[in-house]
Protein backbone atom coordinates (compact mmCIF):
# COMPACT_ATOMS: atom_id res chain seq x y z
CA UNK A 1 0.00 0.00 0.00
CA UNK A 2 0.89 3.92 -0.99
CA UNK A 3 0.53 6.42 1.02
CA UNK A 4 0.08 10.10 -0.82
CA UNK A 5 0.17 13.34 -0.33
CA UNK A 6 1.95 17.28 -0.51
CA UNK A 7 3.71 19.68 1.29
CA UNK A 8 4.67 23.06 1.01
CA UNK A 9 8.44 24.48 1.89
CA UNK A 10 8.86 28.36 3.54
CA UNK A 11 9.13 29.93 0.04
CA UNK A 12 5.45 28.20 -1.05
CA UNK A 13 7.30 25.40 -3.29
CA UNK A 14 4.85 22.75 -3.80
CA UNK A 15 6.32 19.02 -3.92
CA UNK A 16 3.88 15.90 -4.31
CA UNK A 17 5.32 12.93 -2.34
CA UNK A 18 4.38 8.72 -2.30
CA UNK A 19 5.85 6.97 0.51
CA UNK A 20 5.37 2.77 1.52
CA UNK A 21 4.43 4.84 5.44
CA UNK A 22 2.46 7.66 6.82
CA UNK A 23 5.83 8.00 8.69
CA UNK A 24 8.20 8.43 5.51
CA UNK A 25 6.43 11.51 4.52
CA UNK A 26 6.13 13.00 7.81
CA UNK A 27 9.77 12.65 8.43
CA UNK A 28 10.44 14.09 4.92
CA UNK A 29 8.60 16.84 6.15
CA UNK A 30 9.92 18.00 9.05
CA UNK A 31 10.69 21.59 7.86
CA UNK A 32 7.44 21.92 5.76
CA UNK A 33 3.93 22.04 5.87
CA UNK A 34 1.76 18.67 4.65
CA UNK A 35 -1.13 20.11 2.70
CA UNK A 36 -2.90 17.78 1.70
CA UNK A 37 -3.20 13.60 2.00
CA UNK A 38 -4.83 12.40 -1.54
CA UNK A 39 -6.49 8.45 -1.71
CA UNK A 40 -6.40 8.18 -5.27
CA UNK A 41 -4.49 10.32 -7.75
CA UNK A 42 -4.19 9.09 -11.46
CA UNK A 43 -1.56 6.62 -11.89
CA UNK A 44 -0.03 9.38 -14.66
CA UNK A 45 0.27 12.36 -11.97
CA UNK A 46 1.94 9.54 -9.45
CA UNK A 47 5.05 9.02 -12.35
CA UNK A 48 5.38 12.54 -13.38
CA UNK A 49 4.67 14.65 -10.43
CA UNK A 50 4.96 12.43 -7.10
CA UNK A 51 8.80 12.06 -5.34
CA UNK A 52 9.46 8.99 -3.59
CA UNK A 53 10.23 9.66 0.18
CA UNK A 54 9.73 5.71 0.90
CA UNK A 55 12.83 3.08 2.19
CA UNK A 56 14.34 1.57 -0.65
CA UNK A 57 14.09 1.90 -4.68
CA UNK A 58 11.06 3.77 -6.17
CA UNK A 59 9.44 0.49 -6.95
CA UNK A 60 8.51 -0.44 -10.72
CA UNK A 61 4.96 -0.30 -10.83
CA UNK A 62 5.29 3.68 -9.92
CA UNK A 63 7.08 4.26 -13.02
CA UNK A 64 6.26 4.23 -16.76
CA UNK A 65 7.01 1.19 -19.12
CA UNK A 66 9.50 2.16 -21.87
CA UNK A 67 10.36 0.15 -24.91
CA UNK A 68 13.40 -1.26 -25.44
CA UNK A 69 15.84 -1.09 -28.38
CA UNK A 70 16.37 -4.88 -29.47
CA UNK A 71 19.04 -4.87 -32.11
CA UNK A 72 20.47 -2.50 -34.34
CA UNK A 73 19.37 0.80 -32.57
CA UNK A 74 19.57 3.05 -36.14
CA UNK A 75 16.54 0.37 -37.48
CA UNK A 76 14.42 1.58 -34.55
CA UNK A 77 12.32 4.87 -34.96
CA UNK A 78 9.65 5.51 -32.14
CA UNK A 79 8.33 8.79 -32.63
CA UNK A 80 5.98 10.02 -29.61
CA UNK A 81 2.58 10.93 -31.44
């Protein structure tokens, strides 16, 4: 289970943090104010926007899938559409 949510530094910086504990994110946030807790933000905010605070590697499923180059890499064109 995820745990979600923001805080806010001294200057009004907004960072969006995910954490494996409540207590992660609180002791990420020592110097700063926690805004907000969120339940369920979309799984595309979570791998853009959100910082892992948890113990450990961010873990895979928090991060998007990218293909990967098999063979010669000047064959393979993926162009974003």
């Amino acid at each position: 289970m995820f745990y979600f949510a923001s805080c806010k530094d001294t200057v009004g910086k907004r960072d969006y943090l995910v954490a494996d504990s409540e207590n992660s994110i609180e002791e990420y946030c020592e110097d700063k104010e926690i805004v907000a807790w969120y339940t369920n933000p979309t799984p595309i905010m979570v791998a853009h926007h959100f910082i892992w605070v948890g113990k450990g590697k961010r873990p895979p499923m928090l991060n998007i899938s990218r293909p990967f180059k098999y063979g010669d890499p000047k064959k393979w064109r993926w162009t974003p559409s």
